[in-house]
PDB file of N, CA and C in Angstrom:
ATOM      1  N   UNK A   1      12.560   9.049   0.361  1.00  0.00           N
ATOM      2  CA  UNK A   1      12.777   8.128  -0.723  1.00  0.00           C
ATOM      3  C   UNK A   1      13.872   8.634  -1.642  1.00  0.00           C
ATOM      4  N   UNK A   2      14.095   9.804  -2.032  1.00  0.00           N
ATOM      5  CA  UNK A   2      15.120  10.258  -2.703  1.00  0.00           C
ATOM      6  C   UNK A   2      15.940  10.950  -1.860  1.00  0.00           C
ATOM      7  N   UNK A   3      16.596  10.450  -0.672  1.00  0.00           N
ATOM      8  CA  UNK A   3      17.002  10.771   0.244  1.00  0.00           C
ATOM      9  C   UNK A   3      17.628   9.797   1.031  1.00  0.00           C
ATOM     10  N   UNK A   4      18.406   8.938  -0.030  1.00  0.00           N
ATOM     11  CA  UNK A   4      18.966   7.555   0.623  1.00  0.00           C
ATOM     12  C   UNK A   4      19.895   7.390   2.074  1.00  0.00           C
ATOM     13  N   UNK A   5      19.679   6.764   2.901  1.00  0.00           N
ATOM     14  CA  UNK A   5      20.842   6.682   4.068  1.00  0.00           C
ATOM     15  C   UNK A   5      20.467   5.366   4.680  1.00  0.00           C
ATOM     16  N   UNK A   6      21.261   4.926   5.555  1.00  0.00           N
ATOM     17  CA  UNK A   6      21.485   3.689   6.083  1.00  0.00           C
ATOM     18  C   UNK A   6      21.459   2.138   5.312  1.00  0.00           C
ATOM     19  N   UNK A   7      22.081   2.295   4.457  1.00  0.00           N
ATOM     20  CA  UNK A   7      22.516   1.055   3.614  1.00  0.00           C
ATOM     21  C   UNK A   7      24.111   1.486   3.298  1.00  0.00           C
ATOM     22  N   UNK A   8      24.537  -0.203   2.909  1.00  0.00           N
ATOM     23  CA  UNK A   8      25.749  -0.241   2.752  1.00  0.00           C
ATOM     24  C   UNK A   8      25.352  -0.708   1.042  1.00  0.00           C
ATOM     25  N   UNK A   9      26.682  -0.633  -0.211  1.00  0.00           N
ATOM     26  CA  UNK A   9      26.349  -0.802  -1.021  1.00  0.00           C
ATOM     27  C   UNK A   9      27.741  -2.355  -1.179  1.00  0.00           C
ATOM     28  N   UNK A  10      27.193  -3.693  -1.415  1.00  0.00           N
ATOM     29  CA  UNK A  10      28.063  -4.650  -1.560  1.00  0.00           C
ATOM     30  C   UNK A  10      27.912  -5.349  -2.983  1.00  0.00           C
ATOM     31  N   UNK A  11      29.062  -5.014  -3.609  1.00  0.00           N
ATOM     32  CA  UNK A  11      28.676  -6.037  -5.321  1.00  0.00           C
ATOM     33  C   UNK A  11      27.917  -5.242  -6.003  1.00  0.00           C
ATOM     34  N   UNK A  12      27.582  -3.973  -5.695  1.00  0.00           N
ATOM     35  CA  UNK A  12      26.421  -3.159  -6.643  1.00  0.00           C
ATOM     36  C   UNK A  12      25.097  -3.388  -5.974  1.00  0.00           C
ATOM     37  N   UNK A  13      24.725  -4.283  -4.564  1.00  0.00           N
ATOM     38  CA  UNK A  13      23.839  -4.563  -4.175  1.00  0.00           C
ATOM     39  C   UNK A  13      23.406  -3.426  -2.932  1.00  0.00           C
ATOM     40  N   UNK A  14      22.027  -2.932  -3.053  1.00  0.00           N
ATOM     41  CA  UNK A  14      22.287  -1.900  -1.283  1.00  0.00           C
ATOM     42  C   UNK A  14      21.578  -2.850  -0.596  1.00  0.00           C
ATOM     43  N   UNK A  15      22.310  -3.262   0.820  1.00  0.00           N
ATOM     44  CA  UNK A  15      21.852  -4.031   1.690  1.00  0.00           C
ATOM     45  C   UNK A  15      21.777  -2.883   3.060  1.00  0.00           C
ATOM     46  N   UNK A  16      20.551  -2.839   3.960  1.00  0.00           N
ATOM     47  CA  UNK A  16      19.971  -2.270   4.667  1.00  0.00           C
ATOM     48  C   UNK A  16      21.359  -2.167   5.913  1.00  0.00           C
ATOM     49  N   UNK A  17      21.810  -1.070   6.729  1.00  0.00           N
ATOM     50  CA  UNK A  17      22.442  -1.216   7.761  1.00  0.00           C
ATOM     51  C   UNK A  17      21.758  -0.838   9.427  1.00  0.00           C
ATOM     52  N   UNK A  18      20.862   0.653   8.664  1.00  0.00           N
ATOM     53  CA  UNK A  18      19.952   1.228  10.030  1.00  0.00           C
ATOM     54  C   UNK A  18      18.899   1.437   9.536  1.00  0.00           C
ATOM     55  N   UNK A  19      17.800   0.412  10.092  1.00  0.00           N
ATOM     56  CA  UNK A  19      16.754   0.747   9.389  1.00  0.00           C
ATOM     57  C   UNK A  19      15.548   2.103  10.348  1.00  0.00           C
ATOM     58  N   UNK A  20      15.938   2.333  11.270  1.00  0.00           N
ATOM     59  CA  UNK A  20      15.890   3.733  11.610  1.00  0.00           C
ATOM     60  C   UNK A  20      16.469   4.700  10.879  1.00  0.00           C
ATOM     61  N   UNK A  21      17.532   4.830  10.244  1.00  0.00           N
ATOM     62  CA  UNK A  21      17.886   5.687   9.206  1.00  0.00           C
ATOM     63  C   UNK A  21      16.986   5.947   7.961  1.00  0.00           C
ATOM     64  N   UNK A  22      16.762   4.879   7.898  1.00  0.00           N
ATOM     65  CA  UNK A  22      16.066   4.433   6.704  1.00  0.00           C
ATOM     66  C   UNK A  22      15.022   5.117   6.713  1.00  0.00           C
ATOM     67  N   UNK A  23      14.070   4.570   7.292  1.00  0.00           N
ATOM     68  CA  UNK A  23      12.610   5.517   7.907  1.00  0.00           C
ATOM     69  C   UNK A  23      12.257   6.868   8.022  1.00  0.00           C
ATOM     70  N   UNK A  24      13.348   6.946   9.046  1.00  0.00           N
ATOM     71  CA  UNK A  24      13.293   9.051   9.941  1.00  0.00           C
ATOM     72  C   UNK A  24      14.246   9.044   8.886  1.00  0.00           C
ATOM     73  N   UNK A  25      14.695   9.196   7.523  1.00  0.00           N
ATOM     74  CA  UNK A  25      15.484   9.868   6.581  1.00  0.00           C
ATOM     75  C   UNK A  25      15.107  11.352   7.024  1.00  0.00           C
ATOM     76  N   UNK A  26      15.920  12.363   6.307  1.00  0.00           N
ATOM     77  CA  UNK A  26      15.537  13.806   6.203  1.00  0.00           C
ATOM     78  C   UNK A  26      14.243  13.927   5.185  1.00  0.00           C
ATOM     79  N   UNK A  27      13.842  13.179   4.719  1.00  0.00           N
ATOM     80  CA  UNK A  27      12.371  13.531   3.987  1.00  0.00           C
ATOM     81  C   UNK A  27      11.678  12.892   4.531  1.00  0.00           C
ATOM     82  N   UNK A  28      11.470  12.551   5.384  1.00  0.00           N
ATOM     83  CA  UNK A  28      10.713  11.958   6.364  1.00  0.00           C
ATOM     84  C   UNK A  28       9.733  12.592   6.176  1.00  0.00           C
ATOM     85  N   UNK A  29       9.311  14.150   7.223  1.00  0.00           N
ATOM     86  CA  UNK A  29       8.759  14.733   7.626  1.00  0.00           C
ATOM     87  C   UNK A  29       6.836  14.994   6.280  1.00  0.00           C
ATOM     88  N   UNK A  30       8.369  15.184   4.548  1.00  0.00           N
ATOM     89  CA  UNK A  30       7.320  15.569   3.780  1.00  0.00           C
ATOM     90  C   UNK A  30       6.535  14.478   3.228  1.00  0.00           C
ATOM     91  N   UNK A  31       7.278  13.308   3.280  1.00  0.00           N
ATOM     92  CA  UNK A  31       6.510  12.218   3.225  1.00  0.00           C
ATOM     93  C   UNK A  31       4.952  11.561   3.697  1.00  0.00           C
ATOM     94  N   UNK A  32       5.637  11.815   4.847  1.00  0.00           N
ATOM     95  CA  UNK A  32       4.311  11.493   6.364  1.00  0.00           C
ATOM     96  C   UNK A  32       3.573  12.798   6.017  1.00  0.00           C
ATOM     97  N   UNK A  33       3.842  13.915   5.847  1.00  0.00           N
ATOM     98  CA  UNK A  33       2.525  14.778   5.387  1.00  0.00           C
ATOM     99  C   UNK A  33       1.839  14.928   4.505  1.00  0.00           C
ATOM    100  N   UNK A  34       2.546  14.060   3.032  1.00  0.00           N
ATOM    101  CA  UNK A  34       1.424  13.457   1.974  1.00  0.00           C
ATOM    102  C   UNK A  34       0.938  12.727   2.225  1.00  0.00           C
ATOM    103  N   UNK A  35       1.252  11.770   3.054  1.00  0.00           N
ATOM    104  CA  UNK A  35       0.550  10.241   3.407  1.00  0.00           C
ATOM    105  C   UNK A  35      -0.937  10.613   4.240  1.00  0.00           C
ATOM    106  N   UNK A  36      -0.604  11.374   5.125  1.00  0.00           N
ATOM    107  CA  UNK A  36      -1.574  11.761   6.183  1.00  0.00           C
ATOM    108  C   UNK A  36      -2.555  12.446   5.159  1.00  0.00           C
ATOM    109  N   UNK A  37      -2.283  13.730   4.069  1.00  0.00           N
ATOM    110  CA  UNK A  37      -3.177  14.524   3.236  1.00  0.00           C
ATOM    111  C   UNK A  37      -3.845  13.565   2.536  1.00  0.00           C
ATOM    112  N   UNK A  38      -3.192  12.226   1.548  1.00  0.00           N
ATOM    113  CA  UNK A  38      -3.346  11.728   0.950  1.00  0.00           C
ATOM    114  C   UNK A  38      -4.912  10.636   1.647  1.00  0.00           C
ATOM    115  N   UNK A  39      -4.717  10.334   2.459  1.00  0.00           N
ATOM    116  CA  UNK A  39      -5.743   9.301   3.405  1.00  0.00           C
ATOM    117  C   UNK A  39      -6.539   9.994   3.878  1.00  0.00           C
ATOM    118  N   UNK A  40      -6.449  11.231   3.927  1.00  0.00           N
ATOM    119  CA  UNK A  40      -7.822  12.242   4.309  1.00  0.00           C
ATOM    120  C   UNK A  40      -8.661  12.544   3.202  1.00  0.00           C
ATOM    121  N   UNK A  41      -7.838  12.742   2.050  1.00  0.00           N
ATOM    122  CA  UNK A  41      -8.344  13.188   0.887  1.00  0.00           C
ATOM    123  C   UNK A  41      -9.239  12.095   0.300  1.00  0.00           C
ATOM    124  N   UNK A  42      -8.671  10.665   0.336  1.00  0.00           N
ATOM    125  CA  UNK A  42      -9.170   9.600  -0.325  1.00  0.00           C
ATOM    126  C   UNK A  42     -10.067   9.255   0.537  1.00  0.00           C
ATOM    127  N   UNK A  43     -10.399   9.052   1.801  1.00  0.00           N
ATOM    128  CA  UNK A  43     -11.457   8.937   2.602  1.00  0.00           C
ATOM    129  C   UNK A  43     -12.734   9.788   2.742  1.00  0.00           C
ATOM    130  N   UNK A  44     -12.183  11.350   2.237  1.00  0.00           N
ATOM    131  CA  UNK A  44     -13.420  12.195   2.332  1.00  0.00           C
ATOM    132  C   UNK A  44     -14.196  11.997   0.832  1.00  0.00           C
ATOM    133  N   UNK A  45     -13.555  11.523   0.061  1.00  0.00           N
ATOM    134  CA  UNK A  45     -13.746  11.154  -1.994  1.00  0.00           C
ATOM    135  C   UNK A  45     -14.788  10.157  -1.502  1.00  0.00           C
ATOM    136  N   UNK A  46     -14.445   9.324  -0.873  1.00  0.00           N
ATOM    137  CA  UNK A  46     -15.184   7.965  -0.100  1.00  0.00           C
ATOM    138  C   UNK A  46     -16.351   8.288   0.043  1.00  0.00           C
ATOM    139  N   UNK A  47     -16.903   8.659   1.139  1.00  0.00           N
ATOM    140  CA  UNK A  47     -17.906   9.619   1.744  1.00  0.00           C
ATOM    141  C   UNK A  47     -18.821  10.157   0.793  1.00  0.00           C
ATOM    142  N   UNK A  48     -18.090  10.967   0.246  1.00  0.00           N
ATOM    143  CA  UNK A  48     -18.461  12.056  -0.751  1.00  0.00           C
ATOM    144  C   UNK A  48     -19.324  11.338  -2.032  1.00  0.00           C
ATOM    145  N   UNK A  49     -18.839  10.302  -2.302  1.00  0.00           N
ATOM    146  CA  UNK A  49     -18.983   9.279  -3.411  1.00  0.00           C
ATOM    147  C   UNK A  49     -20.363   8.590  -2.974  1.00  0.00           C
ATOM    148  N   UNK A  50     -20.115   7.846  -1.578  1.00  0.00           N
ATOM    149  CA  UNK A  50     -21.215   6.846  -1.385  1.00  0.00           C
ATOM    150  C   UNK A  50     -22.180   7.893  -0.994  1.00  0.00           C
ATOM    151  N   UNK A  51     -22.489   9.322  -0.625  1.00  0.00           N
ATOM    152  CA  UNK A  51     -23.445   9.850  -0.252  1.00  0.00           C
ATOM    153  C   UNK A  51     -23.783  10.893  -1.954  1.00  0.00           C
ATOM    154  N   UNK A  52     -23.302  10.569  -2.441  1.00  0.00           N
ATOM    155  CA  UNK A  52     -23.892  10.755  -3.960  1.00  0.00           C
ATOM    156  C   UNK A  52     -24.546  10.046  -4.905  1.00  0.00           C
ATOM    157  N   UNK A  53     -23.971   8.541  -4.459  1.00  0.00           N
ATOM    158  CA  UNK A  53     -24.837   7.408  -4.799  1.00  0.00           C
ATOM    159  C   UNK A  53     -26.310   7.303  -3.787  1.00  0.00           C
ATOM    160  N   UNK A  54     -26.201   7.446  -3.304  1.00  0.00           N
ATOM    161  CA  UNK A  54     -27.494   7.309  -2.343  1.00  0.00           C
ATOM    162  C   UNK A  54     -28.735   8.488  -2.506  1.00  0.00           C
ATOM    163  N   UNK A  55     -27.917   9.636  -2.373  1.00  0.00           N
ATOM    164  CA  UNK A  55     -28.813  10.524  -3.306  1.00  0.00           C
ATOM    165  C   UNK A  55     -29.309  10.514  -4.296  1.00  0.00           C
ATOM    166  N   UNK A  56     -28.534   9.427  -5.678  1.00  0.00           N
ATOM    167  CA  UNK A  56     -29.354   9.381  -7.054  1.00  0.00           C
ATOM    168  C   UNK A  56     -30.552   8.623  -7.125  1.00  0.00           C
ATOM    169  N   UNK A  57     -29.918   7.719  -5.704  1.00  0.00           N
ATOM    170  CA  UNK A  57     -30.529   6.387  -5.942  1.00  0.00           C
ATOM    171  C   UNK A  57     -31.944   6.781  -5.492  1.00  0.00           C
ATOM    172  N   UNK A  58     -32.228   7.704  -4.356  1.00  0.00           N
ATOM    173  CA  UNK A  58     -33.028   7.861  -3.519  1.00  0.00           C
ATOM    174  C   UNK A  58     -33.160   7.277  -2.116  1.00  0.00           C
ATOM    175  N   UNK A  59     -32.177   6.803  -2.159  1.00  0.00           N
ATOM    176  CA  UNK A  59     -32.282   5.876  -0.335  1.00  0.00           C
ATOM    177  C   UNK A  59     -31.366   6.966   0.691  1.00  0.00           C
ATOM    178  N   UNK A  60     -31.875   6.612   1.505  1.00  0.00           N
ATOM    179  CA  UNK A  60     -31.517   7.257   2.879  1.00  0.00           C
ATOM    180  C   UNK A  60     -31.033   8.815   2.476  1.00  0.00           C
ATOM    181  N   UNK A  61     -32.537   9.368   2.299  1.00  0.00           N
ATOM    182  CA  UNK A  61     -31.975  11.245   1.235  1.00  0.00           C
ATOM    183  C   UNK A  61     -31.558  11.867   2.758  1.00  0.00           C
ATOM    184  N   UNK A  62     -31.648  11.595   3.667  1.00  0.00           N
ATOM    185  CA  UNK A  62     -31.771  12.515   4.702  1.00  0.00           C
ATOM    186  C   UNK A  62     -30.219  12.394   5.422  1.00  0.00           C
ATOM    187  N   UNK A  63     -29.776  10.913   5.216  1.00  0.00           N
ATOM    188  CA  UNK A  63     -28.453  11.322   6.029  1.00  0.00           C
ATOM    189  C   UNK A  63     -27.390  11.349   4.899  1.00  0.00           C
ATOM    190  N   UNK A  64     -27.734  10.748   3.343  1.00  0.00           N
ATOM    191  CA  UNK A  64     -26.880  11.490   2.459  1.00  0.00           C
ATOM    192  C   UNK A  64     -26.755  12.883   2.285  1.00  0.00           C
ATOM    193  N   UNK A  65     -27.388  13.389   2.359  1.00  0.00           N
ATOM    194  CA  UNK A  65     -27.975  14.865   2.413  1.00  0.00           C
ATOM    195  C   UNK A  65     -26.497  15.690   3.556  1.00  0.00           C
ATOM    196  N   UNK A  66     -26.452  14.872   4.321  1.00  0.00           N
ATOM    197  CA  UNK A  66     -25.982  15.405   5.652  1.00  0.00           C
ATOM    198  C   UNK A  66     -23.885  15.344   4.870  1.00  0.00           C
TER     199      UNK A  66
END
């Protein structure tokens, strides 16, 4: 994202030229490895969350538990 390539700039406007450029930029790599951390992290919060609710609540103690 701060790593602009494959656009042309017309009138002050950037219009797209390779949008493979665009994508696989050189920050590619650190991108896709927040994204990936980021969706693990927020999915295990998930989990973590609804098996804490279930524990207060008292329902299903045995596989919140787990």
């Amino acid at each position: 994202m701060q790593t602009p390539v494959g656009f042309e700039m017309r009138d002050g406007i950037a219009f797209p030229v390779s949008w493979f450029q665009i994508v696989f930029n050189p920050s590619f790599p650190y991108r896709f490895v927040h994204m990936l951390v980021a969706a693990y992290l927020t999915t295990s919060l998930v989990v973590l969350a609804v098996g804490a609710r279930y524990l207060l609540a008292g329902r299903f103690v045995e596989e919140a538990a787990r």
